[in-house]
Protein backbone atom coordinates (compact mmCIF):
# COMPACT_ATOMS: atom_id res chain seq x y z
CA UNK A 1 103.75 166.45 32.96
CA UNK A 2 102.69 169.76 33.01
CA UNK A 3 99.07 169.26 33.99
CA UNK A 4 100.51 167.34 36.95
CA UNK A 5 102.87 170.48 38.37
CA UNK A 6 99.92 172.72 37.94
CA UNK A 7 97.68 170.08 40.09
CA UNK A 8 99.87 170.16 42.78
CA UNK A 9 100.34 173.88 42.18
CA UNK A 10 96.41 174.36 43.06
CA UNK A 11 96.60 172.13 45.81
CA UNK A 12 99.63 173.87 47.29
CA UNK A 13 97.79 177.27 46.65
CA UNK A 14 94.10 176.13 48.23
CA UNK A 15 96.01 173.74 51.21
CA UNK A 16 97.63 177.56 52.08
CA UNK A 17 94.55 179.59 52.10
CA UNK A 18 93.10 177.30 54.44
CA UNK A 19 96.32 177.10 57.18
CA UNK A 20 97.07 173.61 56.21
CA UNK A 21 100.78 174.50 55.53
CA UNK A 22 102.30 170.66 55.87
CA UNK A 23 100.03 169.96 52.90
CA UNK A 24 100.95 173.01 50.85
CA UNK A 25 104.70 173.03 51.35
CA UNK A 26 104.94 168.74 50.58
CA UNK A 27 102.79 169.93 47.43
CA UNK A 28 104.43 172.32 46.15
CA UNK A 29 108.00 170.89 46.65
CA UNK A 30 106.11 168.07 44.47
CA UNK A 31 105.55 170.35 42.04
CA UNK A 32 108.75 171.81 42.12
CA UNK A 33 110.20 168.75 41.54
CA UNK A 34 108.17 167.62 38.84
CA UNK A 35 108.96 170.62 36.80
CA UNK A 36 112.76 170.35 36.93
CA UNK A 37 112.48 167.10 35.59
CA UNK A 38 109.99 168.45 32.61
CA UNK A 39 112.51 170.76 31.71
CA UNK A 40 115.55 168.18 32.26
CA UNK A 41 113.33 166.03 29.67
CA UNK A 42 112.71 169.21 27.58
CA UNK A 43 116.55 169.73 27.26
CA UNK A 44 116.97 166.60 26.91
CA UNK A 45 114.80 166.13 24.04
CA UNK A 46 116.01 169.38 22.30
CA UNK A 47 119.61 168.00 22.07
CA UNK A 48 118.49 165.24 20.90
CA UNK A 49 116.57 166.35 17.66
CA UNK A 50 119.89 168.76 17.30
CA UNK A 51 121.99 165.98 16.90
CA UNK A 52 119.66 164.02 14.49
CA UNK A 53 119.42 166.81 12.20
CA UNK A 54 115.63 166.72 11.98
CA UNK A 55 113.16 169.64 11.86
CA UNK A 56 111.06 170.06 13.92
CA UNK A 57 107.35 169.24 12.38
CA UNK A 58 104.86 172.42 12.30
């Protein structure tokens, strides 16, 4: 999920260098979006093993 908010990170960051703002703001509000929701699901997941009682595995 990661690999995705970068992507739209990069196209946010090349649409601006070239004046196609449109572009770049739609992307990186995608890519804002997309990382709330990773960390949502990281949270998410972190309460979860907390609860179980499990370790982590290294």
């Amino acid at each position: 999920m990661l690999g995705w908010t970068l992507m739209f990170l990069v196209i946010a960051v090349i649409a601006g260098l070239f004046g196609f703002t449109g572009i770049a703001g739609a992307a990186a509000g995608i890519a804002k979006i997309i990382f709330f929701i990773f960390i949502v699901l990281l949270v998410i997941s972190l309460v979860a093993n907390a609860i179980r009682g499990k370790a982590p595995r290294a």
